[in-house]
C-alpha atoms as a PDB file:
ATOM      1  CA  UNK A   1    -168.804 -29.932 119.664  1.00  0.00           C
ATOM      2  CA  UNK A   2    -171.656 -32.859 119.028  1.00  0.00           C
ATOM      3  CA  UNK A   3    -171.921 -35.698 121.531  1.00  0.00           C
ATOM      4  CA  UNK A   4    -170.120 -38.230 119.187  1.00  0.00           C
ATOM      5  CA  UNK A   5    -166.983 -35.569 118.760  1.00  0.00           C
ATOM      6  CA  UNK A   6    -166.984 -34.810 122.724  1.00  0.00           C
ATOM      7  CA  UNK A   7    -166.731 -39.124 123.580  1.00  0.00           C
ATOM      8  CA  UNK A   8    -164.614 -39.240 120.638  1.00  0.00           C
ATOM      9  CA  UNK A   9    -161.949 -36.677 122.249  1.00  0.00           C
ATOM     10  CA  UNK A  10    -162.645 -38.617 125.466  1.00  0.00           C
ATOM     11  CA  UNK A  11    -162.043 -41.326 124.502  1.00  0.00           C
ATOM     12  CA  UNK A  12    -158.288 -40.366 123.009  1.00  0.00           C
ATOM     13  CA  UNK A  13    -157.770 -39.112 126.297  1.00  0.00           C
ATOM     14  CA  UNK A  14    -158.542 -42.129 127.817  1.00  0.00           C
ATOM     15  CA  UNK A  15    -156.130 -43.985 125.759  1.00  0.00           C
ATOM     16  CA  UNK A  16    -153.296 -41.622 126.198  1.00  0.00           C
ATOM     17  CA  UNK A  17    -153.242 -42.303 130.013  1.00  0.00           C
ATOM     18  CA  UNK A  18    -153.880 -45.488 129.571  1.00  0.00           C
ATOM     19  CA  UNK A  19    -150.562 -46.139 127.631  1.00  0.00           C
ATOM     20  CA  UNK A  20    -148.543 -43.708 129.947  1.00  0.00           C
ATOM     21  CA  UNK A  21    -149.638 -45.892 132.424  1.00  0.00           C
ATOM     22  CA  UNK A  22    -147.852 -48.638 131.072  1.00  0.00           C
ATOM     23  CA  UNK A  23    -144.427 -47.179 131.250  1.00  0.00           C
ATOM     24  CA  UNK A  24    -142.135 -46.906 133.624  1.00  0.00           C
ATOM     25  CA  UNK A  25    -141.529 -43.474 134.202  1.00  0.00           C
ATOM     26  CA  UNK A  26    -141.566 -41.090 131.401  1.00  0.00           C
ATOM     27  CA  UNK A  27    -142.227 -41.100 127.596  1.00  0.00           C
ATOM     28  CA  UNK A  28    -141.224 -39.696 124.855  1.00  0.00           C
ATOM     29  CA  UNK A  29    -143.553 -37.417 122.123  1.00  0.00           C
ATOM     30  CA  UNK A  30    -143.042 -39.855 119.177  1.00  0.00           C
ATOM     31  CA  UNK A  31    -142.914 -43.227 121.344  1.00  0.00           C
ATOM     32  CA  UNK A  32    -146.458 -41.725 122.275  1.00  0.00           C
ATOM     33  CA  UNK A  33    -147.737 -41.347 119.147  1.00  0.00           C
ATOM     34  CA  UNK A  34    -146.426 -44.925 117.448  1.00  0.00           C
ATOM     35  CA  UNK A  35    -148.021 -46.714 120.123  1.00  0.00           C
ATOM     36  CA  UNK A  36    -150.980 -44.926 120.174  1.00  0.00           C
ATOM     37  CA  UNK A  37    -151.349 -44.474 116.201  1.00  0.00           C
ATOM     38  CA  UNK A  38    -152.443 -41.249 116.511  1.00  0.00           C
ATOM     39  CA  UNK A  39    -151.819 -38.465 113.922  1.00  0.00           C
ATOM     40  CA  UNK A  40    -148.641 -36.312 115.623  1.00  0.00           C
ATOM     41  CA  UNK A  41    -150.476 -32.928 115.393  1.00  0.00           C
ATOM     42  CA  UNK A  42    -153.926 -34.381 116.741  1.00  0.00           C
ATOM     43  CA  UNK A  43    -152.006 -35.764 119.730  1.00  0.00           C
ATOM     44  CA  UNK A  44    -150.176 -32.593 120.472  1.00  0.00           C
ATOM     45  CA  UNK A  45    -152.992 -30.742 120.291  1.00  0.00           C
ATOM     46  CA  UNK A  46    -154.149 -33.045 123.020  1.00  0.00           C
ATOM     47  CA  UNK A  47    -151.600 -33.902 125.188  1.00  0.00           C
ATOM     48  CA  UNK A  48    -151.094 -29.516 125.647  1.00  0.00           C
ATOM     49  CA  UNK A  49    -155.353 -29.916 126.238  1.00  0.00           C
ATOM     50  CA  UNK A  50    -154.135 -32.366 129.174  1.00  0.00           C
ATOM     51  CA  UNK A  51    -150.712 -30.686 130.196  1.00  0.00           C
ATOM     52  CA  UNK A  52    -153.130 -27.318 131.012  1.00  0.00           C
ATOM     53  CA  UNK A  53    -155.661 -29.652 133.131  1.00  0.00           C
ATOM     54  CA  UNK A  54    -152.582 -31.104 134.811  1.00  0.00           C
ATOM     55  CA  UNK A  55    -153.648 -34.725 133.571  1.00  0.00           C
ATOM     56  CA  UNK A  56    -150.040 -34.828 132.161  1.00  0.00           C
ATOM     57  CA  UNK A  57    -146.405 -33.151 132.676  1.00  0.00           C
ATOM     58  CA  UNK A  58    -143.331 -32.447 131.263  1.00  0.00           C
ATOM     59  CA  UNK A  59    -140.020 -33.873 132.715  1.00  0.00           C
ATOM     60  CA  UNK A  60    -136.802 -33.359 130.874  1.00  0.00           C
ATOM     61  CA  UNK A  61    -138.875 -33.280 127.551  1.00  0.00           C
ATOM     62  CA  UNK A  62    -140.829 -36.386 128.069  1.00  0.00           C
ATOM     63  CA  UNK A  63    -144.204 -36.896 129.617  1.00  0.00           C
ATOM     64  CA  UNK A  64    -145.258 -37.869 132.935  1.00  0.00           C
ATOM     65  CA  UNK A  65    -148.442 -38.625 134.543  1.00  0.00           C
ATOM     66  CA  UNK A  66    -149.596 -35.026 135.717  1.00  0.00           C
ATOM     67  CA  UNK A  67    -150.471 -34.367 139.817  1.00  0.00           C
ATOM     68  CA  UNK A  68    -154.189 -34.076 139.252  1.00  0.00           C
ATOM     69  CA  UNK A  69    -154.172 -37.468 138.678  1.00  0.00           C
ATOM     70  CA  UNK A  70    -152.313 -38.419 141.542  1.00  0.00           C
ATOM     71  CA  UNK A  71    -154.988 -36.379 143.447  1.00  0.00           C
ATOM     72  CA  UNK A  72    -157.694 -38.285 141.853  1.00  0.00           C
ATOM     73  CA  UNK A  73    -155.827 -41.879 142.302  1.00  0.00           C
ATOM     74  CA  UNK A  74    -155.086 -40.747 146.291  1.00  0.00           C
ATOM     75  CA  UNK A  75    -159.055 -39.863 146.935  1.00  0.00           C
ATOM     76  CA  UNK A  76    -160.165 -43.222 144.552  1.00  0.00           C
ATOM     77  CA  UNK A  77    -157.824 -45.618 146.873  1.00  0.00           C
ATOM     78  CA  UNK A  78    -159.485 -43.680 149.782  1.00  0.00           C
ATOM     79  CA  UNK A  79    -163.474 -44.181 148.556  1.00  0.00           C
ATOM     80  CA  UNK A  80    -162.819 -47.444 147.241  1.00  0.00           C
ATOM     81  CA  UNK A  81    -164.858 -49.647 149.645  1.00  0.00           C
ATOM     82  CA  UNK A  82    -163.862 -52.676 147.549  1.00  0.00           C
ATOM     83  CA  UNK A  83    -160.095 -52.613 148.739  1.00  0.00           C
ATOM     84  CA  UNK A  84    -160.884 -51.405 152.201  1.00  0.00           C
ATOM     85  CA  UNK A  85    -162.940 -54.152 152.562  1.00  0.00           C
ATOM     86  CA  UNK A  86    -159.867 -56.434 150.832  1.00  0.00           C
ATOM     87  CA  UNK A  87    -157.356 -55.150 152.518  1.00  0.00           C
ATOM     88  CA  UNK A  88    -157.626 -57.511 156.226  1.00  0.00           C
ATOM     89  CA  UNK A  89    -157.799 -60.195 153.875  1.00  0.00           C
ATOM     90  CA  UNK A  90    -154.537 -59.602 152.234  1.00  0.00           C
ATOM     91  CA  UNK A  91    -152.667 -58.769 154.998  1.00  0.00           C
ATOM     92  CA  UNK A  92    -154.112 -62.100 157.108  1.00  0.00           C
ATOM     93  CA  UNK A  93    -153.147 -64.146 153.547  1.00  0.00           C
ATOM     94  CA  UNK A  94    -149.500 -62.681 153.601  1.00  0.00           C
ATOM     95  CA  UNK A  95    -148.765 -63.331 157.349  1.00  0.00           C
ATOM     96  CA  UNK A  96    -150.053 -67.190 157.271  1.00  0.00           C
ATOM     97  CA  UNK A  97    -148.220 -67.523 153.441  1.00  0.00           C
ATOM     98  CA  UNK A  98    -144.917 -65.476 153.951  1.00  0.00           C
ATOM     99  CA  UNK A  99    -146.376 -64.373 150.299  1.00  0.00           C
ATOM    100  CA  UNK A 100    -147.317 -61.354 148.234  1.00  0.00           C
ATOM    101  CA  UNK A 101    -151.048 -61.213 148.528  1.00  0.00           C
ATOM    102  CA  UNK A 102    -153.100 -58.853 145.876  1.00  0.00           C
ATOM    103  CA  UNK A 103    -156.445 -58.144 144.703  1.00  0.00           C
ATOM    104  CA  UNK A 104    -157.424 -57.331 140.664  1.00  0.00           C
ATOM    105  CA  UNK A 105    -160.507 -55.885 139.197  1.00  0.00           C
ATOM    106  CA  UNK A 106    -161.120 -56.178 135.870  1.00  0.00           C
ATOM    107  CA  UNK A 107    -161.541 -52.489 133.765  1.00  0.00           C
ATOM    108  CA  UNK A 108    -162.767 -52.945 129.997  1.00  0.00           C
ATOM    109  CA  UNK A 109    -160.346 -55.620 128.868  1.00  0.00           C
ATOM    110  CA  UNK A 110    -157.314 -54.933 131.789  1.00  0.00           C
ATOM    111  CA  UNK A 111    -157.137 -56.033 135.120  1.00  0.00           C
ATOM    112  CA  UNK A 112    -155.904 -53.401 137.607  1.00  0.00           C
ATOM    113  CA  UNK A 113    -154.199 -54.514 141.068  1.00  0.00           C
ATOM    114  CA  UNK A 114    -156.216 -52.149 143.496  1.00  0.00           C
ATOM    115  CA  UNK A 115    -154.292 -53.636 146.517  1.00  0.00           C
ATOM    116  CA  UNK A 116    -151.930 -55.624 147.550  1.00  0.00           C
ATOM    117  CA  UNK A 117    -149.641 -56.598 150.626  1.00  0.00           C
ATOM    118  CA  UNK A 118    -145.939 -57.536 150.225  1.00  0.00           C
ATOM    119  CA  UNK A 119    -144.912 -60.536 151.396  1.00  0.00           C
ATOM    120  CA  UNK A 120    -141.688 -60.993 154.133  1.00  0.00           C
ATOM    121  CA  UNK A 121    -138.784 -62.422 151.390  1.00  0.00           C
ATOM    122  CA  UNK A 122    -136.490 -60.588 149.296  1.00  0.00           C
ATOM    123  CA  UNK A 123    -137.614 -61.683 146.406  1.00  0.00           C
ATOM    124  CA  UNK A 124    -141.140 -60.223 145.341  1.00  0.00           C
ATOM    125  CA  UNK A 125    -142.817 -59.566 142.530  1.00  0.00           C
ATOM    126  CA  UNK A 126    -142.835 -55.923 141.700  1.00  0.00           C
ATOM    127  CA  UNK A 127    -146.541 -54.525 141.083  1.00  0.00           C
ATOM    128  CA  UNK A 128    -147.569 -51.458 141.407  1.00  0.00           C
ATOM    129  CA  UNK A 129    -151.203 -50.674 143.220  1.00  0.00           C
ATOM    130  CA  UNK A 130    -152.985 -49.385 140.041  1.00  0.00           C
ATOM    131  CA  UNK A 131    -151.251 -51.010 137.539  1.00  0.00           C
ATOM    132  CA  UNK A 132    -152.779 -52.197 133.886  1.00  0.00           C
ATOM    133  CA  UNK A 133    -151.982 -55.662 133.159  1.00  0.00           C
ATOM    134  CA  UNK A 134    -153.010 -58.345 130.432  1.00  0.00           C
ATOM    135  CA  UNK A 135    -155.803 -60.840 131.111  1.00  0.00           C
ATOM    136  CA  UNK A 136    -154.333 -63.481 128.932  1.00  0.00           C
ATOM    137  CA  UNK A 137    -151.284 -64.397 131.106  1.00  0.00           C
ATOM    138  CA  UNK A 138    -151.054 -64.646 135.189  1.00  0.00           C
ATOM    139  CA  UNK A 139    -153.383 -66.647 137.557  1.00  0.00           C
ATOM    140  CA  UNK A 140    -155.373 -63.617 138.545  1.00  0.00           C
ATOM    141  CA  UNK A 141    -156.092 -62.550 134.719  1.00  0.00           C
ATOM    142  CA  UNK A 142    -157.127 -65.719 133.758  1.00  0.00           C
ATOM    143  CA  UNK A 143    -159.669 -65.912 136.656  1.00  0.00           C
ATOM    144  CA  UNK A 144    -161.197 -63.047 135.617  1.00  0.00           C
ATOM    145  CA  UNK A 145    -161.067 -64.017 132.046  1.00  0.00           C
ATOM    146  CA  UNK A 146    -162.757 -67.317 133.029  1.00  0.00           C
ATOM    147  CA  UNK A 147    -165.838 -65.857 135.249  1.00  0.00           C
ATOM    148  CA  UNK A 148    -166.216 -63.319 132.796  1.00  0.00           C
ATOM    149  CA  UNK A 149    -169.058 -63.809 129.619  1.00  0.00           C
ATOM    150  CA  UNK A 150    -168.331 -66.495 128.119  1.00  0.00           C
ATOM    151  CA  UNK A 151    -169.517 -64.123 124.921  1.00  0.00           C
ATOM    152  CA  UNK A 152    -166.951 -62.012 125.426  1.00  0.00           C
ATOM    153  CA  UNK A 153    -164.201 -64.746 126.194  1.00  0.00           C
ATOM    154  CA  UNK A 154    -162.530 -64.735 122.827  1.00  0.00           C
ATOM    155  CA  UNK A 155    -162.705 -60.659 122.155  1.00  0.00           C
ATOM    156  CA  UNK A 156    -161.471 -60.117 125.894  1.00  0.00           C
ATOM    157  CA  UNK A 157    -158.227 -62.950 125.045  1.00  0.00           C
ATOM    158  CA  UNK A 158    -157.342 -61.230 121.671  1.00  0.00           C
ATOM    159  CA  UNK A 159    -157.547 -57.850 123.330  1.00  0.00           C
ATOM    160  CA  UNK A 160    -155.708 -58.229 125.626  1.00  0.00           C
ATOM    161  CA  UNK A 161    -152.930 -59.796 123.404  1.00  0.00           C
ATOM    162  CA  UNK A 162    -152.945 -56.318 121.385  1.00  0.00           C
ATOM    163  CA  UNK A 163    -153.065 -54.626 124.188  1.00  0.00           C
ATOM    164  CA  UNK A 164    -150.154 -56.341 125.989  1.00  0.00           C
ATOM    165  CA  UNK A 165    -148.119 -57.657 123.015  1.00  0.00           C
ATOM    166  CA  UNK A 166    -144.405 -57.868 124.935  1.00  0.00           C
ATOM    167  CA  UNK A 167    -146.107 -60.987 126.402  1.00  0.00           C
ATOM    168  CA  UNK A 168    -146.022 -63.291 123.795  1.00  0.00           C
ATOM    169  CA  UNK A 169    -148.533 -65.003 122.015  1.00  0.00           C
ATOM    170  CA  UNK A 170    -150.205 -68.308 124.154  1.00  0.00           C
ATOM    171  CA  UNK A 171    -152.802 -70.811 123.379  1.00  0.00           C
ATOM    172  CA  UNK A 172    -156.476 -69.881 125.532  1.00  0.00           C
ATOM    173  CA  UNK A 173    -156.984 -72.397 128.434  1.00  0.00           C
ATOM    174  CA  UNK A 174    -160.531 -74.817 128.574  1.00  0.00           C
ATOM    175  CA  UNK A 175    -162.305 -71.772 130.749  1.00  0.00           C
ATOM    176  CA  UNK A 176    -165.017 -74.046 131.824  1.00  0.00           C
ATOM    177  CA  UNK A 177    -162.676 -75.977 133.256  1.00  0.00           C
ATOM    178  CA  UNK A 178    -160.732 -73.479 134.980  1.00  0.00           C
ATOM    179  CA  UNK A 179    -164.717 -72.571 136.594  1.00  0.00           C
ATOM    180  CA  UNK A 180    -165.592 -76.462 137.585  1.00  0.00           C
ATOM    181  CA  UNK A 181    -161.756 -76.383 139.342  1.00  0.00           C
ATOM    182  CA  UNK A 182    -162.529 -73.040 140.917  1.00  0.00           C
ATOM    183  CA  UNK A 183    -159.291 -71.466 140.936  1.00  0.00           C
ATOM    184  CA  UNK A 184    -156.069 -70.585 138.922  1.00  0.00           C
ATOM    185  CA  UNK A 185    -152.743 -71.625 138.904  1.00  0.00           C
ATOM    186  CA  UNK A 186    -149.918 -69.662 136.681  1.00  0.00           C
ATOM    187  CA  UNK A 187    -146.064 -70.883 136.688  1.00  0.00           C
ATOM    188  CA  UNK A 188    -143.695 -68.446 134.104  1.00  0.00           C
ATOM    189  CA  UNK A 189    -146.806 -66.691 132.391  1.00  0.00           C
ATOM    190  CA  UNK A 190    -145.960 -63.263 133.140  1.00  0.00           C
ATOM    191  CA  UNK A 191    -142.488 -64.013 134.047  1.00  0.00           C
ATOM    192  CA  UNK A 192    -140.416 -66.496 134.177  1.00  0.00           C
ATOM    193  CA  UNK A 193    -139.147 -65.989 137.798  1.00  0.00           C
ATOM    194  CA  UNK A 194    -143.047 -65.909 139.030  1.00  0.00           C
ATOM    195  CA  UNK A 195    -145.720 -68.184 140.174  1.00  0.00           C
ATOM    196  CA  UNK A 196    -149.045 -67.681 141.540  1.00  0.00           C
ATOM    197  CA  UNK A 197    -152.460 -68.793 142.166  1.00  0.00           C
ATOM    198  CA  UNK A 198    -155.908 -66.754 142.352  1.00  0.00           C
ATOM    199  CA  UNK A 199    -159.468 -67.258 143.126  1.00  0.00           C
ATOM    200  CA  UNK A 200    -162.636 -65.444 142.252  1.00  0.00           C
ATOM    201  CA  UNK A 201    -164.633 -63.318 144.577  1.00  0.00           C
ATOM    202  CA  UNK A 202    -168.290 -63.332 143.399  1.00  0.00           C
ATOM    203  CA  UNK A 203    -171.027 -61.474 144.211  1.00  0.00           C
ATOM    204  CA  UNK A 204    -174.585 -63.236 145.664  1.00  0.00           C
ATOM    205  CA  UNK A 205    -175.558 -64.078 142.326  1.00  0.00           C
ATOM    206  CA  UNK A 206    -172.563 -65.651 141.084  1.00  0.00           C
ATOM    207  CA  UNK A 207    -170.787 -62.605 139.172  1.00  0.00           C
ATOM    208  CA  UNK A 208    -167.373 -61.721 139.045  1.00  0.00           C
ATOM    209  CA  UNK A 209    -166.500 -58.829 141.583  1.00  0.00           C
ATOM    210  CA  UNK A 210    -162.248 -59.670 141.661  1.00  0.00           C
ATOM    211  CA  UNK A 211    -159.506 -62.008 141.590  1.00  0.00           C
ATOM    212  CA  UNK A 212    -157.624 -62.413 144.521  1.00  0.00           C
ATOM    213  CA  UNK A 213    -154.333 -63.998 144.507  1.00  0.00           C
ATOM    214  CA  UNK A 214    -150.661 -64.977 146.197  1.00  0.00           C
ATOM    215  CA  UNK A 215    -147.831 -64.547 144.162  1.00  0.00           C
ATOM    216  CA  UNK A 216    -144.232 -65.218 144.731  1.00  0.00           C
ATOM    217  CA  UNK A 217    -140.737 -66.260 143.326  1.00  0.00           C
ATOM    218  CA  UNK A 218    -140.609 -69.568 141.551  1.00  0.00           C
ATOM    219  CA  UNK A 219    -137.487 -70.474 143.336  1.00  0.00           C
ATOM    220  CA  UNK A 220    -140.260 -71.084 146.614  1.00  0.00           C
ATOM    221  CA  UNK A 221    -143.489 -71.337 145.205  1.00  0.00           C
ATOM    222  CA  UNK A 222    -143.532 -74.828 143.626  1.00  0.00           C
ATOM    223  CA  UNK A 223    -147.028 -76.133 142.116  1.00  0.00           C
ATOM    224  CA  UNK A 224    -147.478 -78.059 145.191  1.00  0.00           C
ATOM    225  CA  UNK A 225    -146.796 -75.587 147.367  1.00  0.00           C
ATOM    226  CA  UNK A 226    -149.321 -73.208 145.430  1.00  0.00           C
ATOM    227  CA  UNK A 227    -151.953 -75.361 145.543  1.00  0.00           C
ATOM    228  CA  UNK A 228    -151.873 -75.963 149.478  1.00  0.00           C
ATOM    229  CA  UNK A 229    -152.971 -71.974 149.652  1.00  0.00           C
ATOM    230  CA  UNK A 230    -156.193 -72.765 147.682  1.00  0.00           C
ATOM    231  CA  UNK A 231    -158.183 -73.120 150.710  1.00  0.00           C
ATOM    232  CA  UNK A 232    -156.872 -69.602 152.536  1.00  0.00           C
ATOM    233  CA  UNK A 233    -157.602 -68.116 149.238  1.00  0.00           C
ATOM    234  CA  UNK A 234    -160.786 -69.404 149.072  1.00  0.00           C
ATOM    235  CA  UNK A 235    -161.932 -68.767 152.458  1.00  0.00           C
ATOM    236  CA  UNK A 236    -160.811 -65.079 152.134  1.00  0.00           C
ATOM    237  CA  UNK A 237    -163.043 -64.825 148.947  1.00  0.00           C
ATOM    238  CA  UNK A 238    -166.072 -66.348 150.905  1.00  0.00           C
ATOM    239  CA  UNK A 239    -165.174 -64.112 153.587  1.00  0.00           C
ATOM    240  CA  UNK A 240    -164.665 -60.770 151.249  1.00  0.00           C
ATOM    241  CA  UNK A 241    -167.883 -61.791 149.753  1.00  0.00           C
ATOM    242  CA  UNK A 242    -169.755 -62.200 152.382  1.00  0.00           C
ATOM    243  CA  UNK A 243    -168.721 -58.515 153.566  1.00  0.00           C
ATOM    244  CA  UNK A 244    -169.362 -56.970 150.807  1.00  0.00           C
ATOM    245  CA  UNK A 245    -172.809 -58.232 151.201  1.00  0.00           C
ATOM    246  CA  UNK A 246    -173.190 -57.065 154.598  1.00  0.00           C
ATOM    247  CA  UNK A 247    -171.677 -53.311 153.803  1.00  0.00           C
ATOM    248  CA  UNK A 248    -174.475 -52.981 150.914  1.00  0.00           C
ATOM    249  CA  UNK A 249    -177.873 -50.770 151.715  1.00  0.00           C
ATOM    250  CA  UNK A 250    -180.157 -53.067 153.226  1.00  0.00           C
ATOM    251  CA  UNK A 251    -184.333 -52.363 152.461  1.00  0.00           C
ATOM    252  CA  UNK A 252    -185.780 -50.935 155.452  1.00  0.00           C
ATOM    253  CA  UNK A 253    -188.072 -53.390 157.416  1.00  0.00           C
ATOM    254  CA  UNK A 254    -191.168 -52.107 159.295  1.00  0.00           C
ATOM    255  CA  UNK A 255    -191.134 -48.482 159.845  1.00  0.00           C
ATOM    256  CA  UNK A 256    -187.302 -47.540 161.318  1.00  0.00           C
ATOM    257  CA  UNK A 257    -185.707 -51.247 160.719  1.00  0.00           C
ATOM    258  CA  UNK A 258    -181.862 -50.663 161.860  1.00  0.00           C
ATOM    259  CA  UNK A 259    -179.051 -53.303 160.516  1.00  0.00           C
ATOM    260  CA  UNK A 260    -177.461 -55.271 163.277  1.00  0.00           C
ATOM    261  CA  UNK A 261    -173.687 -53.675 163.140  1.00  0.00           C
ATOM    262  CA  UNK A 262    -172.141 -56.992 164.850  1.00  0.00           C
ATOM    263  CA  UNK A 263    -173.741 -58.683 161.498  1.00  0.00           C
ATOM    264  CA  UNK A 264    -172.549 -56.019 159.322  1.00  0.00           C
ATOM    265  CA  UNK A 265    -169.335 -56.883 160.430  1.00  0.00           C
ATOM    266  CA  UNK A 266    -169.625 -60.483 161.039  1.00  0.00           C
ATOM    267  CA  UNK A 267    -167.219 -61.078 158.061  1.00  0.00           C
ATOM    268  CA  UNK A 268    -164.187 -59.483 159.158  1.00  0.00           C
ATOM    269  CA  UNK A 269    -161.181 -60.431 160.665  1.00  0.00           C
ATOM    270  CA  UNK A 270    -161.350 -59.508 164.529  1.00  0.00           C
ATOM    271  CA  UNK A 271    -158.477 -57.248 164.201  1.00  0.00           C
ATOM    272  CA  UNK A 272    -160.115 -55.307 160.891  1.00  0.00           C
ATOM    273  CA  UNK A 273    -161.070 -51.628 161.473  1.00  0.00           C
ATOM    274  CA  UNK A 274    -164.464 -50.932 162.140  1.00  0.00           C
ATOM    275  CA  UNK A 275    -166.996 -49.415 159.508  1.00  0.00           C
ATOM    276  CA  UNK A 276    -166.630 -44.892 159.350  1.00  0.00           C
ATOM    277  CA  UNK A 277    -169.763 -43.231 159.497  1.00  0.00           C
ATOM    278  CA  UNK A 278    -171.620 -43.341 155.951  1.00  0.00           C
ATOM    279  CA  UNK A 279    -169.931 -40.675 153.585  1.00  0.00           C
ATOM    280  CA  UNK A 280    -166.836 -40.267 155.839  1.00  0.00           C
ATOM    281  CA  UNK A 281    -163.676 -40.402 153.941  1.00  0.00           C
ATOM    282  CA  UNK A 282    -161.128 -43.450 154.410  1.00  0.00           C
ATOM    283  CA  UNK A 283    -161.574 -46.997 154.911  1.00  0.00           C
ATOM    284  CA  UNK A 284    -163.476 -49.265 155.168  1.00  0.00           C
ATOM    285  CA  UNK A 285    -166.820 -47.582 154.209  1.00  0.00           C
ATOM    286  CA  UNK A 286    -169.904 -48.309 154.183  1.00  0.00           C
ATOM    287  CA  UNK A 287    -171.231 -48.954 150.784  1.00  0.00           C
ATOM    288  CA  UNK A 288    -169.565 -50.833 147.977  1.00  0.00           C
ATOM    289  CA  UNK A 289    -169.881 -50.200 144.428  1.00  0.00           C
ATOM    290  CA  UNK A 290    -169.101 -52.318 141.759  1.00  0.00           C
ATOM    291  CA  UNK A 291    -165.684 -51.700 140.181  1.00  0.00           C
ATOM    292  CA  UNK A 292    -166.659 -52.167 136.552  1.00  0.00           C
ATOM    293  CA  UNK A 293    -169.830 -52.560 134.927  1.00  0.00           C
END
């Protein structure tokens, strides 16, 4: 098999999880296929490729997400020095806003919720922690549509309305002015019970590393009250920024320069975790990566 045929196959593979993902629970062989418009032999050729890898199962006839890649998703949420580094943040925005409090990374033209914190009511909204979800709708999908290339503004908004059709066509917001504003609100986008409001966390030079947002019932979050948690949301980006900074490799100075760990830390809460020891499994660690690129 030639390098084209080999990213070709990969690339079915990709998409195949990718719309499993979407579903709740399991889905049927021809579902499958109509959504992904794949020829019914070529996919079943494929999905008994993945079934023998354990990327996918069989429950009652229908297909499941297989347990390798719930071994892959436990050791990712482990490694993933992004959401350890989140994760104070969220749970210090969800005890001062009673609130859901969640963090979103953008992956080709999906966002992904890497972490979140629930808030204290009975009425949440229900995410899951690795979920694919549409750019085009929701406060945290339109900040990372908006701080995104402005090239790839229009492909990313049509994209994601293929991608996430049950959501209804909408008109694109003015995305320079969602950046001179410098944060999101969204009231019935994604549903019509939810409201919510995100902020960008950039990197030093100004590029999009996340969305983080608070998210809650309608029925309490009232435009008013959304906007009053601008200013926690933005100080947790600064903040979140400003430790991802500090956890990156620092050039060595002189002949055995050594980083200051009270100003590797400087950025997190008091009661956050301390840094493991590099290449230690668990969070926080050390050295964040980019989550897309």
């Amino acid at each position: 098999m030639d390098r084209s045929s080999r990213i070709g196959v990969l690339t079915k593979i990709v998409a195949v999880l990718d719309e499993m993902a979407k579903v709740e629970g399991a889905i049927g062989f021809s579902d499958l296929a109509s959504r992904l418009g794949i020829p019914r032999p070529t996919l079943h050729r494929l999905v008994g490729a993945m079934r023998a890898e354990g990327l996918v199962d069989v429950q009652g006839g229908r297909f499941v997400l297989g347990p390798r890649l719930v071994a892959w998703s436990s050791l990712a949420a482990q490694r993933s020095d992004l959401r350890a580094l989140a994760r104070p943040w969220l749970e210090r925005l969800t005890s001062e806003t009673g609130e859901t409090a969640a963090v979103y990374v953008r992956v080709a033209d999906q966002r992904i919720c890497l972490d979140r914190v629930e808030g204290k009511g009975m009425l949440r909204p229900a995410i899951r922690i690795g979920e694919s979800m549409p750019l085009h709708v929701g406060a945290a999908g339109h900040v990372i549509l908006a701080w995104s290339d402005p090239l790839e503004w229009d492909a990313l908004w049509q994209s994601s309305e293929r991608n996430f059709p049950a959501e209804g066509p909408v008109d694109p917001p003015d995305w320079w002015a969602l950046r001179g504003q410098g944060w999101v609100l969204s009231m019935r986008d994604r549903d019509d019970a939810l409201s919510s409001v995100s902020v960008p966390v950039l990197d030093a030079q100004g590029r999009l590393v996340a969305a983080i947002d608070v998210s809650g019932p309608l029925s309490r979050l009232t435009r008013e009250q959304l906007k009053k948690f601008v200013p926690r949301l933005q100080e947790a980006a600064t903040a979140l920024r400003q430790a991802i900074e500090a956890s990156e490799p620092q050039p060595a100075r002189g002949t055995r320069g050594a980083e200051s760990p009270a100003g590797r830390d400087a950025a997190l809460p008091e009661d956050a975790p301390q840094r493991r020891p590099w290449g230690q499994v668990g969070p926080p660690a050390p050295a964040w990566h980019r989550p897309h690129g």
